[in-house]
N, C-alpha and C. Protein backbone atom coordinates (compact mmCIF):
# COMPACT_ATOMS: atom_id res chain seq x y z
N UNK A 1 19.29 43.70 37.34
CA UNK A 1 17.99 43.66 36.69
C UNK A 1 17.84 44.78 35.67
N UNK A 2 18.40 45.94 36.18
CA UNK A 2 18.16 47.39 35.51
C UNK A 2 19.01 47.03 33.68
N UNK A 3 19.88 46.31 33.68
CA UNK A 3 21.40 45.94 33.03
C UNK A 3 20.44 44.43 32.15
N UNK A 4 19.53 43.82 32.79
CA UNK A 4 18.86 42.83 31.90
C UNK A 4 17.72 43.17 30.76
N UNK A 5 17.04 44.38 32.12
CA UNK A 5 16.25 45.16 30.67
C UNK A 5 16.70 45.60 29.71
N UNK A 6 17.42 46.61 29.42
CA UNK A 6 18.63 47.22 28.18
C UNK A 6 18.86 45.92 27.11
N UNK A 7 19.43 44.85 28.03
CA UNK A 7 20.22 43.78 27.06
C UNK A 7 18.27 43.43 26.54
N UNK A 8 17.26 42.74 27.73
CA UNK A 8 16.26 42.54 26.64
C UNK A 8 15.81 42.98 25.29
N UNK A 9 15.66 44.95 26.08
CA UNK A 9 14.77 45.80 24.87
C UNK A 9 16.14 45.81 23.68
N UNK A 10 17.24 45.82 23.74
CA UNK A 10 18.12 45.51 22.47
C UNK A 10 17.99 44.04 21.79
N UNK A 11 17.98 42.79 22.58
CA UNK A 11 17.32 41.91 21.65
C UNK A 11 15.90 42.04 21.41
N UNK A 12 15.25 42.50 21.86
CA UNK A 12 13.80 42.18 21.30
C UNK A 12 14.03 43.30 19.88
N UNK A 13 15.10 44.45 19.96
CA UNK A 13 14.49 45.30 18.43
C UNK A 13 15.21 44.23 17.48
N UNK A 14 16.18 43.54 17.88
CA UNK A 14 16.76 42.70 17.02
C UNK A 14 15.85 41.64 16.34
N UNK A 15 15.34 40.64 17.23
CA UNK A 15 14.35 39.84 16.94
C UNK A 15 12.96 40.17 16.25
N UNK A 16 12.65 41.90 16.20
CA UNK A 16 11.80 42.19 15.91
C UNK A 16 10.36 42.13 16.87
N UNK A 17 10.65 41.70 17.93
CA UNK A 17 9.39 41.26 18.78
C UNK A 17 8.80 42.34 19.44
N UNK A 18 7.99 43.07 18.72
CA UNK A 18 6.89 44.00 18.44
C UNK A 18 6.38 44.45 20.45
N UNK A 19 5.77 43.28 20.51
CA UNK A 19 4.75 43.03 21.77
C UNK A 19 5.55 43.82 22.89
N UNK A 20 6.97 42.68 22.90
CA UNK A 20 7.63 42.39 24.41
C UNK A 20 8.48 43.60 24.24
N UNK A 21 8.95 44.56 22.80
CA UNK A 21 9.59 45.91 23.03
C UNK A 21 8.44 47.21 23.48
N UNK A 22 7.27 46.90 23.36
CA UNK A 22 6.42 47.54 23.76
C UNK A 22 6.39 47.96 25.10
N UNK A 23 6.21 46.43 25.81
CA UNK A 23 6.33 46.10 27.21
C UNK A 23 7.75 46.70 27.73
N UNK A 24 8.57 47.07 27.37
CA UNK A 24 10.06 47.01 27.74
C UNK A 24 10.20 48.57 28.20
N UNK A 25 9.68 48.92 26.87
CA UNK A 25 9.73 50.47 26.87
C UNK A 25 8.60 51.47 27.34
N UNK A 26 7.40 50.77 27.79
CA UNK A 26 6.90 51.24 29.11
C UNK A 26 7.21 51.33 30.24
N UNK A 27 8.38 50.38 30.43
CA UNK A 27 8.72 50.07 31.64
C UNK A 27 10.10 51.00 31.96
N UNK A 28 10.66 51.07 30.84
CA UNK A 28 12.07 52.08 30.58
C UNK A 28 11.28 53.70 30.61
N UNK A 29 10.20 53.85 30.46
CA UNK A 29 9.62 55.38 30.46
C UNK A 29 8.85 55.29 31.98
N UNK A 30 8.20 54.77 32.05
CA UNK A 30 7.94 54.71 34.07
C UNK A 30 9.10 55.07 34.74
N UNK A 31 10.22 53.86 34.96
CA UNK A 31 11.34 53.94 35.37
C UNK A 31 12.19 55.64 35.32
N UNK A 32 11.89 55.77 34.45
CA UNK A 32 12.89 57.21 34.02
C UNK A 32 11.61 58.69 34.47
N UNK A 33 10.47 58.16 34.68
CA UNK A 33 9.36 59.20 35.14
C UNK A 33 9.55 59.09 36.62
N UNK A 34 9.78 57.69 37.17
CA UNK A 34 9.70 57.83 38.55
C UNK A 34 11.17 58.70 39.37
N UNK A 35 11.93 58.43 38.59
CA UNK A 35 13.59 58.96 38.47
C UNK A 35 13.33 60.70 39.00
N UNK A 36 12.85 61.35 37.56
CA UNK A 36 12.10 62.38 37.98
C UNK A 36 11.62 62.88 38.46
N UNK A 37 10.17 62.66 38.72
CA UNK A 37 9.07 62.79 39.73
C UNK A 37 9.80 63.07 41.22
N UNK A 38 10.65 61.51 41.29
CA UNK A 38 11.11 61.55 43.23
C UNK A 38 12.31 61.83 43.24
N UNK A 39 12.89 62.14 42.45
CA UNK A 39 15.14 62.39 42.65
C UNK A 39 15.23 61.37 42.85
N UNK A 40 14.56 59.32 42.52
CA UNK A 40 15.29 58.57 42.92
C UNK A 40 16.76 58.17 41.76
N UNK A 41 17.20 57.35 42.34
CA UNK A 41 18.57 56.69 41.41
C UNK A 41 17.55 55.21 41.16
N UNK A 42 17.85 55.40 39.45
CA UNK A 42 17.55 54.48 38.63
C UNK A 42 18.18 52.84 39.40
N UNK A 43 17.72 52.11 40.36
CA UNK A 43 18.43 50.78 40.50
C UNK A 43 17.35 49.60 40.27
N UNK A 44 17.65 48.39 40.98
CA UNK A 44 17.05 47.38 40.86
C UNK A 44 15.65 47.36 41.73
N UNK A 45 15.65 48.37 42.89
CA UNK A 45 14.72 48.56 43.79
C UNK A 45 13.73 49.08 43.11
N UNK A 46 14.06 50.46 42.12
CA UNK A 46 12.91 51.41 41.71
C UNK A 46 12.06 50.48 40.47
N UNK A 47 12.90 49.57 40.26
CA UNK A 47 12.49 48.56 38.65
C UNK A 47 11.31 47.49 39.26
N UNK A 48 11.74 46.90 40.87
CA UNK A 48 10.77 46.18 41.34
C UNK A 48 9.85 47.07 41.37
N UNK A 49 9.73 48.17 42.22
CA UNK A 49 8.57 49.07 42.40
C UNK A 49 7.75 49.36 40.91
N UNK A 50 8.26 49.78 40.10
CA UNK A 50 7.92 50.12 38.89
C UNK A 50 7.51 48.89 38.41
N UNK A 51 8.10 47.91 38.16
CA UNK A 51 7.01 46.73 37.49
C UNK A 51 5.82 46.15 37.99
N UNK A 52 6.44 45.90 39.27
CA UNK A 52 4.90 45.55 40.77
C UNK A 52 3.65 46.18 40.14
N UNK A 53 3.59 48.14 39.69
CA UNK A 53 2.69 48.78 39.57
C UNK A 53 2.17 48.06 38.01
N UNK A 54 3.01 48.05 37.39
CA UNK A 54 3.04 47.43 35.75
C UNK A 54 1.97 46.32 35.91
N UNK A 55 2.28 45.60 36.86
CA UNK A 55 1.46 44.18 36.98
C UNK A 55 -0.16 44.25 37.84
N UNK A 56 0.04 45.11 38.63
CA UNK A 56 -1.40 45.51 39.15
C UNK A 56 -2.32 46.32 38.12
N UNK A 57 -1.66 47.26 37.60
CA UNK A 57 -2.49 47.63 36.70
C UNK A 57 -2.98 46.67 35.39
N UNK A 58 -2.10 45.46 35.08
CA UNK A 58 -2.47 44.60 33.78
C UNK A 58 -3.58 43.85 35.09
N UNK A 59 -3.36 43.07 35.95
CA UNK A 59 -4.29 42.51 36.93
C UNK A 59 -5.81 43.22 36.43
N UNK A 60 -5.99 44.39 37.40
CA UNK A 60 -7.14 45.32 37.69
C UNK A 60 -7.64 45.37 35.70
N UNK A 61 -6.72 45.58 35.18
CA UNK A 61 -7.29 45.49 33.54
C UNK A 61 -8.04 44.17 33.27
N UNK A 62 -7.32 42.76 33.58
CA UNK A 62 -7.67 41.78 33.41
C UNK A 62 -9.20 41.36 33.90
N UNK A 63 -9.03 41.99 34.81
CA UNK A 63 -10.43 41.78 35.75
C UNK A 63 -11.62 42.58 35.07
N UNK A 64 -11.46 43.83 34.10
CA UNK A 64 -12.35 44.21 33.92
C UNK A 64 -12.74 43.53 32.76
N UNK A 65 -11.93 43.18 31.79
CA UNK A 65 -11.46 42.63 30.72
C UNK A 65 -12.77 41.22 30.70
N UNK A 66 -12.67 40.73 31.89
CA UNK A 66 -13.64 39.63 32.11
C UNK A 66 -14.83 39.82 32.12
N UNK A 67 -14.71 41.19 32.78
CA UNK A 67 -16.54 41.03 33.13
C UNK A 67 -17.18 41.51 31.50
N UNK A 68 -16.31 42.02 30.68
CA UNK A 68 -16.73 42.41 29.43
C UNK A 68 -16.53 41.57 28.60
N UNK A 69 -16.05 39.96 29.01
CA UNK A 69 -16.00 39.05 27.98
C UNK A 69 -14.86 39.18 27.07
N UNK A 70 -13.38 39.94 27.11
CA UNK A 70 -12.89 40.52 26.07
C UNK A 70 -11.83 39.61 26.48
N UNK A 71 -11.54 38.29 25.52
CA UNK A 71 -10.49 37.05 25.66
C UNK A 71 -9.02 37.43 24.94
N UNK A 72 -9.61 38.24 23.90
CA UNK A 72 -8.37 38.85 23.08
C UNK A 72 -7.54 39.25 24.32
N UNK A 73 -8.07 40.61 24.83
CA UNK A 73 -7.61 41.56 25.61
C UNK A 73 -6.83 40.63 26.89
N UNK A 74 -7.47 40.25 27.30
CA UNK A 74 -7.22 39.41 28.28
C UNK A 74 -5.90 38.34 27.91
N UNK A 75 -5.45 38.00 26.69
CA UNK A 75 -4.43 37.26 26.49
C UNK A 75 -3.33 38.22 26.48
N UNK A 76 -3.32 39.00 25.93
CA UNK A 76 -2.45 40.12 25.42
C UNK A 76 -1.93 40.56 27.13
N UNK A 77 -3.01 40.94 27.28
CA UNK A 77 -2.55 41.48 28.89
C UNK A 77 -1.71 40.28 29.86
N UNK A 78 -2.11 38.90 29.91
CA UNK A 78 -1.23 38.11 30.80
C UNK A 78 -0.08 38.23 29.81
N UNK A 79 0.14 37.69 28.49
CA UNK A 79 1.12 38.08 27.96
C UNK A 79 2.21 38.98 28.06
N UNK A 80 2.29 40.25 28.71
CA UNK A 80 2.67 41.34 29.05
C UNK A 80 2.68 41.27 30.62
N UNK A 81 1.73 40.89 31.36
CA UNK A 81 2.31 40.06 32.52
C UNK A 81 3.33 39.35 32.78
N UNK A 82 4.08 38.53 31.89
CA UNK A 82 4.38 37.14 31.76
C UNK A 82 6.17 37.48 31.49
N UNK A 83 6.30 38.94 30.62
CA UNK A 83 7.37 39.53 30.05
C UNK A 83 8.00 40.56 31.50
N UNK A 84 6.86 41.02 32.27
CA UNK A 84 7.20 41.88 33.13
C UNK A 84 7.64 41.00 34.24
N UNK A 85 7.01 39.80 34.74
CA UNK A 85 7.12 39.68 35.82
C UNK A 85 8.78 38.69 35.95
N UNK A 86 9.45 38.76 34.27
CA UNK A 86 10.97 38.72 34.67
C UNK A 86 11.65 39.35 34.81
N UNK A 87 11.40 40.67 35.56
CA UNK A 87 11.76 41.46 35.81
C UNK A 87 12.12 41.64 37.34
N UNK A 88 11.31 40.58 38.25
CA UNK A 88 11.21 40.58 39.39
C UNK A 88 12.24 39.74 39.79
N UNK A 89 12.48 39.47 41.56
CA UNK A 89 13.35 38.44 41.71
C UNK A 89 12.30 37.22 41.58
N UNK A 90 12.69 35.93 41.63
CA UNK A 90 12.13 34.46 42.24
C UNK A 90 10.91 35.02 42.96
N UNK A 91 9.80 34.13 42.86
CA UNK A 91 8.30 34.54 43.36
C UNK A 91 8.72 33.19 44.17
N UNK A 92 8.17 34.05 45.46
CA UNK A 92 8.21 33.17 46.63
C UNK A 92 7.09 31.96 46.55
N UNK A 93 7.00 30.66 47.15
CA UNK A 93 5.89 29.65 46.61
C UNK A 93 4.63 30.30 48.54
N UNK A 94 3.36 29.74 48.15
CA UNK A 94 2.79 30.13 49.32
C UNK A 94 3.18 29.86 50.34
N UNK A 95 3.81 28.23 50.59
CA UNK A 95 4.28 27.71 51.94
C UNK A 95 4.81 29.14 52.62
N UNK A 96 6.27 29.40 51.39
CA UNK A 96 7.38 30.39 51.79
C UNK A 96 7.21 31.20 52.52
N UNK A 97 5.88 31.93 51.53
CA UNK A 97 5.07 33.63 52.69
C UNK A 97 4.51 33.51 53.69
N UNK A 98 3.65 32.41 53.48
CA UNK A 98 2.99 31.57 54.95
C UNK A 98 3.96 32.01 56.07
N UNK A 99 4.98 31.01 55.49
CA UNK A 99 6.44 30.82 56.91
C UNK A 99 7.06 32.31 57.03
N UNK A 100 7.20 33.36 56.06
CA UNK A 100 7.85 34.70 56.60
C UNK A 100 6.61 35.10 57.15
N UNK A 101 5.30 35.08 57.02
CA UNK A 101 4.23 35.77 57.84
C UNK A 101 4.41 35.51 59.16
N UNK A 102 4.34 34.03 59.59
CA UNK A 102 4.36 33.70 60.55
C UNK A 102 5.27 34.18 61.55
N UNK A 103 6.46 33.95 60.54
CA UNK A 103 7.90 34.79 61.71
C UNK A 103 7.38 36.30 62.49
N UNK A 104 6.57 37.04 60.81
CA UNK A 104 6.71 38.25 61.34
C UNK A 104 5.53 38.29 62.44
N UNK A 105 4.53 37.31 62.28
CA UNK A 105 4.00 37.17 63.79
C UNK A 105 4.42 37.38 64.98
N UNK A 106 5.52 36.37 65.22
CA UNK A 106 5.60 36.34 66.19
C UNK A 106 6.95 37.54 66.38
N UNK A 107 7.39 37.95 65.87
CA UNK A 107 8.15 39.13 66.23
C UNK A 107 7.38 40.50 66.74
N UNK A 108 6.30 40.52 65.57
CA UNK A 108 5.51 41.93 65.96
C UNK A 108 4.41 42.02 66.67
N UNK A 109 4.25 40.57 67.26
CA UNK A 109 3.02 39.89 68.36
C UNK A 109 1.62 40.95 68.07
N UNK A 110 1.02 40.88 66.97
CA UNK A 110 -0.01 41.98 67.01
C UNK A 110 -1.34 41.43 67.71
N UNK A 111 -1.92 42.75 68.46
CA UNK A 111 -3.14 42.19 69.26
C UNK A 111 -4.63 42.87 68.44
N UNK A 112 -4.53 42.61 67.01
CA UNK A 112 -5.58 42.98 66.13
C UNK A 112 -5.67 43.84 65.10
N UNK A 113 -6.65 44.03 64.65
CA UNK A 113 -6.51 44.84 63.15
C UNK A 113 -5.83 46.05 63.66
N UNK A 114 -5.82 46.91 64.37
CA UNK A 114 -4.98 47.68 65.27
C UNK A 114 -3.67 48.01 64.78
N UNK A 115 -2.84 46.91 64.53
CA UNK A 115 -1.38 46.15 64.61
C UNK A 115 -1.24 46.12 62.65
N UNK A 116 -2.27 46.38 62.13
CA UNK A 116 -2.20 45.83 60.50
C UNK A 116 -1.83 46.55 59.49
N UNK A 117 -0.86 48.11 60.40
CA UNK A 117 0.34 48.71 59.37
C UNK A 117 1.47 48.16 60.05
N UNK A 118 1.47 47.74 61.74
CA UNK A 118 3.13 47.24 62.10
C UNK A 118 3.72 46.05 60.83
N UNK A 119 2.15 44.97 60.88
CA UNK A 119 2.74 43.91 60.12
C UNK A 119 2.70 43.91 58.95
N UNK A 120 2.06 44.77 58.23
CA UNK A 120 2.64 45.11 56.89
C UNK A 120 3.88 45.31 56.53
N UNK A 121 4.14 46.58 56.86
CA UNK A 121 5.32 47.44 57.06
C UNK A 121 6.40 46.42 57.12
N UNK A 122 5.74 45.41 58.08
CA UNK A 122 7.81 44.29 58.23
C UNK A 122 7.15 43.24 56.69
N UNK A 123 6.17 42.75 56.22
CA UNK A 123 6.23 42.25 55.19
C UNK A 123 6.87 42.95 54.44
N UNK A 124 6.21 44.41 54.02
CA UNK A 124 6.48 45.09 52.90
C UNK A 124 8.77 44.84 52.73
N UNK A 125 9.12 45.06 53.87
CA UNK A 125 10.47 44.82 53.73
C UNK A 125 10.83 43.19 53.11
N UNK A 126 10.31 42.27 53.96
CA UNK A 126 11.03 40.84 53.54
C UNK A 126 10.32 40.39 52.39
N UNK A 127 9.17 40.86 51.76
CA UNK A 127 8.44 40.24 50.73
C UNK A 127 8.41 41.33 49.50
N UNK A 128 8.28 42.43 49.62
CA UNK A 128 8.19 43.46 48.23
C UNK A 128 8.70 42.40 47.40
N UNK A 129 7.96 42.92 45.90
CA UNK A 129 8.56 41.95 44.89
C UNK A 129 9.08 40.32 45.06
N UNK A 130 8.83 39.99 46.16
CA UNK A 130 8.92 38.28 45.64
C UNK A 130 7.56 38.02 46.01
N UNK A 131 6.63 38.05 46.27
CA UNK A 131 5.23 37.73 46.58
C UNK A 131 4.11 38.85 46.25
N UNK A 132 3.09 38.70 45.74
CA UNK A 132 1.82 39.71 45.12
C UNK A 132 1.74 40.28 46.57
N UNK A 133 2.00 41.20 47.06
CA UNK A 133 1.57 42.14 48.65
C UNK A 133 0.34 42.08 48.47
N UNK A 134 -1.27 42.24 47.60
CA UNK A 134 -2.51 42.02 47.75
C UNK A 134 -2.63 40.64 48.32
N UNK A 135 -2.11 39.61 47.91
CA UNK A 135 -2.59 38.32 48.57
C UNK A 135 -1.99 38.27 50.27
N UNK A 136 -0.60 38.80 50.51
CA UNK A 136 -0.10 38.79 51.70
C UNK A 136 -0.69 39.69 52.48
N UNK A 137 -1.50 40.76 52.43
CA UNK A 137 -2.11 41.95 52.66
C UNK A 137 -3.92 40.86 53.01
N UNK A 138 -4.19 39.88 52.15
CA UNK A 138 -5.18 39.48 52.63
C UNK A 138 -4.83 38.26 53.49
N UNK A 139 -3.64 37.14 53.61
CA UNK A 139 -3.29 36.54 54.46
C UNK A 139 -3.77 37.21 55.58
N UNK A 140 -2.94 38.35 56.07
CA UNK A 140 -2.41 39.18 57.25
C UNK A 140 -3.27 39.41 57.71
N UNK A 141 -4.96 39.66 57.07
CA UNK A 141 -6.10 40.24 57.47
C UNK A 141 -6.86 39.61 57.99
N UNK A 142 -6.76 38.10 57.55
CA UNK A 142 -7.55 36.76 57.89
C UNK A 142 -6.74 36.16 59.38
N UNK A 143 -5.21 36.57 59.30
CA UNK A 143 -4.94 35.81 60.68
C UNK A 143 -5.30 37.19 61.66
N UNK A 144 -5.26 38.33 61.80
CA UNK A 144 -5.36 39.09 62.84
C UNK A 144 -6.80 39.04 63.13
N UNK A 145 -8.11 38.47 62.34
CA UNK A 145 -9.47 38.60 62.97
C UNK A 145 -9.56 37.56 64.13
């Protein structure tokens, strides 16, 4: 993934595509801040982490974006959504998360909200980056009431 960005942000200066080298090279300066910040090694893990945040923050933008009526803004931003989120692996379909929730049900048998960092915690492993964790985070909340 780390090896697809590079090849992107080199075709996009080629192509000239303004937007999506924008997008590229926010993501190449996060990446290289988070590097920093934690002593991690630049891989495919820190790129999921790093875009995930990329995409919550265009989200939480989008949302405000609405209540202010601002359609421009709001295109631009899924747009830049749309560039980031090939960055991720395959997005799991709902059935999919449904069915890993369920497993992790019954493995981590939780007896209530109590239990709602155990079953995170085993999502956060089998789902990071292939599924939005806010929607699986509200699954998880609706079956433990």
């Amino acid at each position: 993934m780390v090896e697809k960005l590079d090849k992107d942000m080199i075709a996009a200066m080629k192509n000239k595509e303004k937007d999506k080298l924008t997008v590229i090279r926010m993501v190449k300066a996060s990446l290289k801040q988070e590097q920093i910040d934690h002593k991690k090694e630049i891989n495919d893990e820190l790129l999921i982490d790093v875009v995930n945040k990329q995409i919550k923050m265009r989200k939480d933008s989008i949302t405000e974006f609405e209540k202010g009526g601002r359609n421009d803004l709001i295109e631009k931003t899924q747009y830049e959504i749309d560039i980031l989120m090939n960055y991720l692996p395959e997005q799991l379909s709902k059935e999919e998360v449904l069915k890993i929730i369920e497993d992790i049900f019954d493995n981590v048998k939780p007896e209530g909200q109590k239990d709602m960092g155990k079953v995170m915690k085993e999502a956060q492993t089998k789902l990071k980056g292939k599924a939005d964790m806010k929607e699986v985070s509200t699954i998880i909340r609706e079956k433990l009431k």
